[in-house]
N, C-alpha and C. Protein backbone atom coordinates (compact mmCIF):
# COMPACT_ATOMS: atom_id res chain seq x y z
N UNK A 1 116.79 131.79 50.79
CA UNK A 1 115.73 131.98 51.77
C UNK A 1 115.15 130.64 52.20
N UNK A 2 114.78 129.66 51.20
CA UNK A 2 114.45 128.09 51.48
C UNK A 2 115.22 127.56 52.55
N UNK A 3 116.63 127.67 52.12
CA UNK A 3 117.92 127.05 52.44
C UNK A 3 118.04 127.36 54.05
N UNK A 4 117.57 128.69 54.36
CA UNK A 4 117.73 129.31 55.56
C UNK A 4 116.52 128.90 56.34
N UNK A 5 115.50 128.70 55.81
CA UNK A 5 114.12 128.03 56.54
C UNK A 5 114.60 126.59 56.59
N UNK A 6 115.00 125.61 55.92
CA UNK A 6 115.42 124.88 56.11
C UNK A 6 116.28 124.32 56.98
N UNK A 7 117.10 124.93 57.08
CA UNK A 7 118.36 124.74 58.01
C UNK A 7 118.13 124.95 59.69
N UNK A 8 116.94 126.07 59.51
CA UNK A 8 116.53 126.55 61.22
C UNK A 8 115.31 125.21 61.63
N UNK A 9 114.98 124.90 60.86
CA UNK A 9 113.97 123.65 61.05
C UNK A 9 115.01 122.30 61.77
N UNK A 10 115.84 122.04 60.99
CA UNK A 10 116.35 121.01 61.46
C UNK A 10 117.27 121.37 62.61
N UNK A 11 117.80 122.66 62.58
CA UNK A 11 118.45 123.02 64.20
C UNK A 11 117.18 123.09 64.92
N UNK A 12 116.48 123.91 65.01
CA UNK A 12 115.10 123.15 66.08
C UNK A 12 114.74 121.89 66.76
N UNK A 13 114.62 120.63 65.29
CA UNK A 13 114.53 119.39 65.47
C UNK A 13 115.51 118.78 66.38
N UNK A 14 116.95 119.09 66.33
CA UNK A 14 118.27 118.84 66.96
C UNK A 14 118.04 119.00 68.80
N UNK A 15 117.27 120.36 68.55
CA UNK A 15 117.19 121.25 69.80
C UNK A 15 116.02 120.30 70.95
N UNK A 16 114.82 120.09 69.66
CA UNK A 16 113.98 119.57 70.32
C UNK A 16 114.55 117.97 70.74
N UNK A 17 115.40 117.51 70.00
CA UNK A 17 115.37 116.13 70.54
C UNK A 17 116.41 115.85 71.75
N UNK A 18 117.39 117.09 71.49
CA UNK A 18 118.59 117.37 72.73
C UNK A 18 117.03 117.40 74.39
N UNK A 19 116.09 118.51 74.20
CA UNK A 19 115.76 119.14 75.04
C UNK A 19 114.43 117.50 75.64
N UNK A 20 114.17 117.07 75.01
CA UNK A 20 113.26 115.61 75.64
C UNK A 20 114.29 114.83 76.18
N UNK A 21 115.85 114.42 75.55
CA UNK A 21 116.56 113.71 76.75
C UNK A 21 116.84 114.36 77.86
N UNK A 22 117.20 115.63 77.60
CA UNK A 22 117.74 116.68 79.01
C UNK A 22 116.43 116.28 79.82
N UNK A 23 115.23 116.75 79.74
CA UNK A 23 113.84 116.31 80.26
C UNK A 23 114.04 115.06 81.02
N UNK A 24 113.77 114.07 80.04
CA UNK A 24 114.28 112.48 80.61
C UNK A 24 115.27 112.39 81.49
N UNK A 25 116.26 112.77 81.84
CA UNK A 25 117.45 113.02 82.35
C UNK A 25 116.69 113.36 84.04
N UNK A 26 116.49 114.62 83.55
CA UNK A 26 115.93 115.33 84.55
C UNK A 26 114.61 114.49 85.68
N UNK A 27 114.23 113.88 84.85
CA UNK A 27 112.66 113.49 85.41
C UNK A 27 113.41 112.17 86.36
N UNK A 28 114.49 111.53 85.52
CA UNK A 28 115.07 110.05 86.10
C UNK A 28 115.51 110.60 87.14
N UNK A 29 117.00 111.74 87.44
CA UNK A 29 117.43 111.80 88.77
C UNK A 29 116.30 112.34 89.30
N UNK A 30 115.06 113.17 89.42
CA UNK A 30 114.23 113.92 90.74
C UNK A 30 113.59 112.60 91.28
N UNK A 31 113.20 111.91 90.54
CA UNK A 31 112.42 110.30 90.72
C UNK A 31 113.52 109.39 91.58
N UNK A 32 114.57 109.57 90.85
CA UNK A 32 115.55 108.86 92.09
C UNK A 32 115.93 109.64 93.31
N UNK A 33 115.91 110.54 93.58
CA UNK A 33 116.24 111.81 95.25
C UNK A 33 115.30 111.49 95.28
N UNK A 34 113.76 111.17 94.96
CA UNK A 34 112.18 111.10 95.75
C UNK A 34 112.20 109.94 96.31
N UNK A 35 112.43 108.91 95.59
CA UNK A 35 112.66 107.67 96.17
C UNK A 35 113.69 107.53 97.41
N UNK A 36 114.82 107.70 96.94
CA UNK A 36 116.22 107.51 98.45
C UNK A 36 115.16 108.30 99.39
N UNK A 37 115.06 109.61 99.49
CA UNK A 37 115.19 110.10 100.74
C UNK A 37 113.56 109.62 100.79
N UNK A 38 112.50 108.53 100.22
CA UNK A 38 111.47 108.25 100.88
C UNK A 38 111.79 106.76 101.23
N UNK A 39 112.83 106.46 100.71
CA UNK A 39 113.41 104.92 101.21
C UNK A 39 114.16 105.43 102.69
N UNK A 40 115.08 106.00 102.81
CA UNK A 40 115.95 106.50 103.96
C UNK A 40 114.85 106.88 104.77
N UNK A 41 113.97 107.54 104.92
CA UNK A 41 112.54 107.61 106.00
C UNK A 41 112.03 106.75 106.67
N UNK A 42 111.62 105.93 105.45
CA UNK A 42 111.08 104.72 105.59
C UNK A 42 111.50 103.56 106.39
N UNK A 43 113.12 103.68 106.34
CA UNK A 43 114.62 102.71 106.95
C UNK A 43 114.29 103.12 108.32
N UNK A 44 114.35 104.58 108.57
CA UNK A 44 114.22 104.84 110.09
C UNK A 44 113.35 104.78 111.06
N UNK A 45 111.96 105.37 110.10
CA UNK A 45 110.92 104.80 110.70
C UNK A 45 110.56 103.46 110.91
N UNK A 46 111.21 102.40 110.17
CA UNK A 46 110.94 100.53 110.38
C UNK A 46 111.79 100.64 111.40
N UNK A 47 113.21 100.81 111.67
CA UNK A 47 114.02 100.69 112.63
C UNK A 47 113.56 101.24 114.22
N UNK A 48 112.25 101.95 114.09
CA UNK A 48 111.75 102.75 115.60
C UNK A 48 110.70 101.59 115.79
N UNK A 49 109.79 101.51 114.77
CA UNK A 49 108.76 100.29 115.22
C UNK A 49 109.42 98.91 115.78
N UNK A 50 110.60 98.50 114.74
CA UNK A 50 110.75 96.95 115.02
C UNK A 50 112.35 97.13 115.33
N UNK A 51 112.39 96.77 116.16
CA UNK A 51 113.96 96.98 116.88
C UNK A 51 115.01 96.02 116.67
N UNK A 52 114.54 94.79 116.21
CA UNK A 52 115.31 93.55 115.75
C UNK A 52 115.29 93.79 114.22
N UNK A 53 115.96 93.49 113.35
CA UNK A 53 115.72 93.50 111.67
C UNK A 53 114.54 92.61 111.67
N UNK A 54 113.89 93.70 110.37
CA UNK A 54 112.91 93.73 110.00
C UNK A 54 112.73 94.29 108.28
N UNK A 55 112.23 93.56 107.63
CA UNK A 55 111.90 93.75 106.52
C UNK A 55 111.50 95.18 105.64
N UNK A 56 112.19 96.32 105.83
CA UNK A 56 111.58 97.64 105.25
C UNK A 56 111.06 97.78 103.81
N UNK A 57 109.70 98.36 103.60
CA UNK A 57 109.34 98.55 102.36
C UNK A 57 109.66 99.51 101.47
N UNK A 58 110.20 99.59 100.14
CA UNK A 58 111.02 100.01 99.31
C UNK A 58 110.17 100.21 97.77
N UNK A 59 110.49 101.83 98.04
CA UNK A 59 109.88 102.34 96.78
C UNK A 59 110.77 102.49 95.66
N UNK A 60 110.37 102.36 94.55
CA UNK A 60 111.67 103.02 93.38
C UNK A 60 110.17 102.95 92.19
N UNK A 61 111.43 103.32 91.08
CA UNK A 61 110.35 104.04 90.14
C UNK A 61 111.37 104.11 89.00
N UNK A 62 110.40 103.30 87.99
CA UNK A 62 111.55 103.17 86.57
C UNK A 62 110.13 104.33 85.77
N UNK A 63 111.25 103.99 84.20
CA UNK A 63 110.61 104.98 83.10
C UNK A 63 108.60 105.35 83.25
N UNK A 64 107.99 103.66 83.29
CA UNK A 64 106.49 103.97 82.99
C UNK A 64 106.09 103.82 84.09
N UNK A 65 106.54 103.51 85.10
CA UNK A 65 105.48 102.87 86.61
C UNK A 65 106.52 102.90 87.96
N UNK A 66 106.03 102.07 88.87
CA UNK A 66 106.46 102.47 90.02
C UNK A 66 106.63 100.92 90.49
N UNK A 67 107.40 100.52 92.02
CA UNK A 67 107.37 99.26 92.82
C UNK A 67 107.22 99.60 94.25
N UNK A 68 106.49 99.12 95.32
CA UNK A 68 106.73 99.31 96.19
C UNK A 68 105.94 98.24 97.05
N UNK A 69 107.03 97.71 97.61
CA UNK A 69 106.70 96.34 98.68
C UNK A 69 107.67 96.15 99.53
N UNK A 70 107.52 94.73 100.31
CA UNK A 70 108.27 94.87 101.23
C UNK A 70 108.92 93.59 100.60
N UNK A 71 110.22 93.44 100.67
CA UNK A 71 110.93 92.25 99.70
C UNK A 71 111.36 91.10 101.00
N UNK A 72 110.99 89.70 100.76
CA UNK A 72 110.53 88.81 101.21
C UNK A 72 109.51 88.37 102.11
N UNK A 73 108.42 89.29 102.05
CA UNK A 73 107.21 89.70 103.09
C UNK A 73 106.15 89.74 102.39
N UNK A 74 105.38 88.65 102.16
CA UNK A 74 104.27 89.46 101.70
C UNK A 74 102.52 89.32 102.45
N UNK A 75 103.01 89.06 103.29
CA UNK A 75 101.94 89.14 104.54
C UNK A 75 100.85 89.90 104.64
N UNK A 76 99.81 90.27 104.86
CA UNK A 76 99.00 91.46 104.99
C UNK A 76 99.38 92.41 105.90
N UNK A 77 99.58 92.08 107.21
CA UNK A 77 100.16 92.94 107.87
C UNK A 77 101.32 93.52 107.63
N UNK A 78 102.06 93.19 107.04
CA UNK A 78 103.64 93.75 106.87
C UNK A 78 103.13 94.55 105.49
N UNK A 79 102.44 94.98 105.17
CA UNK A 79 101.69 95.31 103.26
C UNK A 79 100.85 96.32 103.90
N UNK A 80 100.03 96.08 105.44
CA UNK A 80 99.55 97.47 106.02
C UNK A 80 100.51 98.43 106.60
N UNK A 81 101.96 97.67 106.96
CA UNK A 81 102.81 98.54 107.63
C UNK A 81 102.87 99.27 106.96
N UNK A 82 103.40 98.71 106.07
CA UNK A 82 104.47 99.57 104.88
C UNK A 82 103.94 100.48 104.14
N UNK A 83 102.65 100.72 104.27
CA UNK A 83 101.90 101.62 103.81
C UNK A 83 101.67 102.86 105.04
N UNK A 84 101.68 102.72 105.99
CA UNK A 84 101.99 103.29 106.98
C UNK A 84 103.01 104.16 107.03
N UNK A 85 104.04 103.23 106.96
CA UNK A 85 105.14 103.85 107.26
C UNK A 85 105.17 104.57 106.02
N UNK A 86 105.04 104.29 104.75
CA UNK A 86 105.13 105.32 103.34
C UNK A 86 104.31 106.63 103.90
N UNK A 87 103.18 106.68 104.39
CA UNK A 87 102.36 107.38 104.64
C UNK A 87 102.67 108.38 105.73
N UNK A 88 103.59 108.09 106.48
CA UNK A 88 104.19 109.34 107.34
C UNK A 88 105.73 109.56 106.95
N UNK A 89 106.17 109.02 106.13
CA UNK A 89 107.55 109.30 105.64
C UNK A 89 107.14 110.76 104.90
N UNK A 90 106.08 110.13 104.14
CA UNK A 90 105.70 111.42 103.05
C UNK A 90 105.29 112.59 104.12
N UNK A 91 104.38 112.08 105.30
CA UNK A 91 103.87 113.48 106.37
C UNK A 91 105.30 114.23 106.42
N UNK A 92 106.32 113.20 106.84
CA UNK A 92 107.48 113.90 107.42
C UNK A 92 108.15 114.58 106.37
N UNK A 93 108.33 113.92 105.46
CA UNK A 93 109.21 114.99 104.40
C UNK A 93 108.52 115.89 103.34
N UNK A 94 107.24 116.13 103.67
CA UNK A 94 106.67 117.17 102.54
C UNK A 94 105.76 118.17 103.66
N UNK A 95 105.13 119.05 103.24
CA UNK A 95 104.16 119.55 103.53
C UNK A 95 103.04 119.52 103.61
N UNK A 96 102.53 118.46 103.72
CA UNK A 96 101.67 117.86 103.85
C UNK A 96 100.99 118.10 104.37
N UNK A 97 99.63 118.55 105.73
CA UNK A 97 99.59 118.44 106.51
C UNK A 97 98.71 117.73 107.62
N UNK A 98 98.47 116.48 107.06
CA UNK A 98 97.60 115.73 107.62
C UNK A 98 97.84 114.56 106.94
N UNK A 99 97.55 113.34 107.80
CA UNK A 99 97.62 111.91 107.46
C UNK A 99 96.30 111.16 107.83
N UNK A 100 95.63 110.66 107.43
CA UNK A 100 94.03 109.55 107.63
C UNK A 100 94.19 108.21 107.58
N UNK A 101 94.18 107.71 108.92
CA UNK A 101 94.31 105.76 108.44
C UNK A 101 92.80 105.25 109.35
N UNK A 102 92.31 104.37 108.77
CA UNK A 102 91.51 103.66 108.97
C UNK A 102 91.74 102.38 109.89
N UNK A 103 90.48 102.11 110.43
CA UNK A 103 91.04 100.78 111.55
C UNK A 103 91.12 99.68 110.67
N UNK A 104 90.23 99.83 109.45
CA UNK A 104 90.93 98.67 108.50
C UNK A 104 92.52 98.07 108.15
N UNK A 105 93.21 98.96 108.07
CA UNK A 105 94.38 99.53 108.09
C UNK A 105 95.46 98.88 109.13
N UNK A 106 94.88 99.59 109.75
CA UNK A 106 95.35 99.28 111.12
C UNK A 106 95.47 98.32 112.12
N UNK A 107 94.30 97.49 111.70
CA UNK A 107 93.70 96.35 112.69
C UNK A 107 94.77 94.95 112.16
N UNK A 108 95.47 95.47 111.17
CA UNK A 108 96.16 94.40 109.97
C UNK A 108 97.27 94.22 110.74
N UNK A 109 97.97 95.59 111.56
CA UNK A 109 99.14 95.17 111.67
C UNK A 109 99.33 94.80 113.37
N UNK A 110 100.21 94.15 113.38
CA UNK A 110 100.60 93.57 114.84
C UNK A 110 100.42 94.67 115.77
N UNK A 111 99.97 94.08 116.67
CA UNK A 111 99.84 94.98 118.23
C UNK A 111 101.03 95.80 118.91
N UNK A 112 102.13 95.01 119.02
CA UNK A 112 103.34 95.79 118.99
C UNK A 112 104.15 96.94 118.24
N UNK A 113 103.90 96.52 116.90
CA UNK A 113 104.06 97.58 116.00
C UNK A 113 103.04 98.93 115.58
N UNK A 114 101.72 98.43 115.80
CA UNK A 114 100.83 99.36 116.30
C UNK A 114 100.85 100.40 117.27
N UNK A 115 101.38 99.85 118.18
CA UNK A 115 101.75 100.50 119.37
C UNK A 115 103.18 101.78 119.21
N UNK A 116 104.44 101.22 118.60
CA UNK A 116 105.25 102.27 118.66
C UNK A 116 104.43 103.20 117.28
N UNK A 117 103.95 102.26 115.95
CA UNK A 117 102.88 103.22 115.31
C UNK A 117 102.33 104.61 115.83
N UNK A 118 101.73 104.24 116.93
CA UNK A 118 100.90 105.13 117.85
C UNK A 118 101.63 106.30 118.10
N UNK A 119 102.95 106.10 118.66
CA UNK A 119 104.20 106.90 119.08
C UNK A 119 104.09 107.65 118.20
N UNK A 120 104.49 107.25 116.95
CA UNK A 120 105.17 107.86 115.99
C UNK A 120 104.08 108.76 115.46
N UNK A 121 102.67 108.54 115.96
CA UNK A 121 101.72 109.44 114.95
C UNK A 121 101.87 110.71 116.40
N UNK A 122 101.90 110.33 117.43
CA UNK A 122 101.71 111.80 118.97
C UNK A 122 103.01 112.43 119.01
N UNK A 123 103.93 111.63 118.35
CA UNK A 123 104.98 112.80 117.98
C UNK A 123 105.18 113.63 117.27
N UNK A 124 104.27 113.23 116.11
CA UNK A 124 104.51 114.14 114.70
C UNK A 124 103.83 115.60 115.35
N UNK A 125 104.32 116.47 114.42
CA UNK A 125 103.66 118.39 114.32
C UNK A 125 102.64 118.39 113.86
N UNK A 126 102.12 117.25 112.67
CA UNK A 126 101.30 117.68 112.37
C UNK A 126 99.77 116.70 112.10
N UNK A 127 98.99 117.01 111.77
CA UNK A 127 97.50 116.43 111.97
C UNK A 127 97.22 114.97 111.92
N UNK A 128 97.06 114.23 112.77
CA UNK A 128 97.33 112.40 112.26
C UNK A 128 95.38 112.05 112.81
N UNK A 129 94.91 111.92 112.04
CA UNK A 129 93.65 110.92 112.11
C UNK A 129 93.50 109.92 112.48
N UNK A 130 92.93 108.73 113.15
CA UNK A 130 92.71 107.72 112.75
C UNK A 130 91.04 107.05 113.78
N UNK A 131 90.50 106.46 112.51
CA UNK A 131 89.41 105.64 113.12
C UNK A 131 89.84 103.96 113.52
N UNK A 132 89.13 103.83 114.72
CA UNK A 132 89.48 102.74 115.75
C UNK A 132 88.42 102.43 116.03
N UNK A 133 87.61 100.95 115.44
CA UNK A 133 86.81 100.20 116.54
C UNK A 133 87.47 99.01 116.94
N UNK A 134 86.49 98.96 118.07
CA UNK A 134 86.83 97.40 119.46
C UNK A 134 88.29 97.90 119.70
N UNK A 135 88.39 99.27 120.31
CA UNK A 135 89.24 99.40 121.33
C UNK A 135 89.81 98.59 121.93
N UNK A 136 89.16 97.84 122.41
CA UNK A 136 89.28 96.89 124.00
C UNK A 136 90.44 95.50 122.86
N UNK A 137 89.75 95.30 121.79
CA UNK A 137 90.48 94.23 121.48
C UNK A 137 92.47 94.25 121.05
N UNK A 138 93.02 95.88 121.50
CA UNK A 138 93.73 96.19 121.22
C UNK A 138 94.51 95.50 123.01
N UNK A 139 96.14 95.78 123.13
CA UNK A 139 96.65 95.72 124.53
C UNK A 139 96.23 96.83 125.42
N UNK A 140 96.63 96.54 126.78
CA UNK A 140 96.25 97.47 127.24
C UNK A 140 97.25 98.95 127.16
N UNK A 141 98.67 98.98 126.80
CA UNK A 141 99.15 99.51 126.29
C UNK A 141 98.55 100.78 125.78
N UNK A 142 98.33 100.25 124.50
CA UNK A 142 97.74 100.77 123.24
C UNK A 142 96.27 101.19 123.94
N UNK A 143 95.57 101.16 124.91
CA UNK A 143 94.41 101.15 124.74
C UNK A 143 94.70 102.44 125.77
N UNK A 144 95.85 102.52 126.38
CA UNK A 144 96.09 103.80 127.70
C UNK A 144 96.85 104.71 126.60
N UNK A 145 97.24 104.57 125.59
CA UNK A 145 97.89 105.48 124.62
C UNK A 145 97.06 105.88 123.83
N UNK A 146 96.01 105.49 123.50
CA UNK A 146 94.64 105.77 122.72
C UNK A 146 94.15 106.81 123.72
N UNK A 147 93.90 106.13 125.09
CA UNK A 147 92.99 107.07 125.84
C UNK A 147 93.27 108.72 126.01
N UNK A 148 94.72 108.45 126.50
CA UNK A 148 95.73 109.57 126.98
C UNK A 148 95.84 110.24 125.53
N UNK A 149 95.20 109.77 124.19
CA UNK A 149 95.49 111.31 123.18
C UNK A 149 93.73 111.29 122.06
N UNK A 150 93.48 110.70 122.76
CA UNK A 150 91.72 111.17 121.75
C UNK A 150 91.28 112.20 121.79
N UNK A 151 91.02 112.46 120.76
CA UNK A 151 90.51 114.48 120.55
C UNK A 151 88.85 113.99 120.68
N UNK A 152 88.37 113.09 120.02
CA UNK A 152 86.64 112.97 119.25
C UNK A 152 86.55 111.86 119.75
N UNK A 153 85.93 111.31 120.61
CA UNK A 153 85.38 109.65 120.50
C UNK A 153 83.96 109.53 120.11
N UNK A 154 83.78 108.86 118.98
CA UNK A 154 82.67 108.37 118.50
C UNK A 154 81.81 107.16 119.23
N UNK A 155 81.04 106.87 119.39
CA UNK A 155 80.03 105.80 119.65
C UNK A 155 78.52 105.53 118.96
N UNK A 156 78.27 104.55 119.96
CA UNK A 156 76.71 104.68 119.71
C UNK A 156 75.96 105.05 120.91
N UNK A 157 74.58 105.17 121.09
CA UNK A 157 74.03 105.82 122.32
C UNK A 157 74.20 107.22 122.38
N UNK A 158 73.96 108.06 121.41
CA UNK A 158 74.37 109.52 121.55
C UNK A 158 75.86 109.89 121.42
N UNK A 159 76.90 109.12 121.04
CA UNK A 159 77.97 109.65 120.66
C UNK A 159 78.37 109.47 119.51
N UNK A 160 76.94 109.45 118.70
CA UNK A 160 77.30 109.43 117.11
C UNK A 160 77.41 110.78 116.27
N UNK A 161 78.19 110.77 114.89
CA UNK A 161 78.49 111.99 114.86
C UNK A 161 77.04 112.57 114.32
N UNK A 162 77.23 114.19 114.34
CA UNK A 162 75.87 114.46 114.35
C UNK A 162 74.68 114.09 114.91
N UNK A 163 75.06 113.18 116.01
CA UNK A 163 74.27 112.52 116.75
C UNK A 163 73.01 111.89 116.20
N UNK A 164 73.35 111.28 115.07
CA UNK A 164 72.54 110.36 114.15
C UNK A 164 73.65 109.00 113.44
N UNK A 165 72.91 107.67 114.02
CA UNK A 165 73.67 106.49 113.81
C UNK A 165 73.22 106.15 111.84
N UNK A 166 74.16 106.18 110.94
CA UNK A 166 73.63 106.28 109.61
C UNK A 166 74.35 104.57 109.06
N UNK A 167 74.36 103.36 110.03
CA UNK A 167 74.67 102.32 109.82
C UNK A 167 72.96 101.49 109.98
């Protein structure tokens, strides 16, 4: 009876240590398909903004942590792209349904790339945010592509929200 409690203990132990690599196993390839197809997003979406080669930012992900930068770039603006572009790769391939960028954000990255940016947010299906001050300091471009899709424009002089200025 010992012998038999015994014996099912250490097939357990066997079981349990088979069933944490299968786990491990498991967790490594879904982490690698999350990555490719948010790297492959990421490839296409850099390739619509910047039409000449251009530096794409690249996620991967070992055992304890994660990397994601843009490799020989480390610019601010190219560090706001790429967060960008991570940021609607994910809109595009999950369910997501809304994206929020800030003019902080935004104001980082080049005017040109901002601009097909812009594109890429009035094409998407689904909900894209973004706060924008000093309009004007943008192209005029960008400033007739702003106009032609604003849902809310905020101001001051009564076009604050709730119509109370809380700066």
């Amino acid at each position: 009876m010992k012998n038999d409690a015994y014996n099912k203990f250490i097939e357990l132990k066997n079981n349990e240590s088979i069933d944490k690599k299968r786990v491990s196993n498991i967790k490594d390839q879904q982490l690698s398909i999350l990555s490719s197809k948010i790297n492959i997003e990421m490839n296409r979406l850099n390739n619509i903004i910047y039409k000449e080669e251009n530096n794409v930012p690249i996620l991967s992900f070992s055992k304890k942590n994660y990397s994601f930068a843009t490799p020989e770039n480390t610019g601010t603006g190219i560090a706001y792209k790429g967060l960008v572009i991570f940021d609607i790769s994910v809109l595009n391939l999950t369910n997501l349904p809304i994206i929020v960028h800030d003019s902080f954000v935004l104001k980082q990255i080049s005017d040109k790339a901002f601009e097909k940016i812009l594109e890429l947010y009035i094409k998407s299906e689904k909900q894209v945010i973004i706060a924008i001050d000093k309009k004007n300091s943008y192209t005029d471009e960008t400033q007739k592509i702003l106009d032609e899709s604003v849902i809310l424009n905020l101001g001051s002089n009564g076009n604050e929200l709730f119509g109370k200025s809380w700066g």
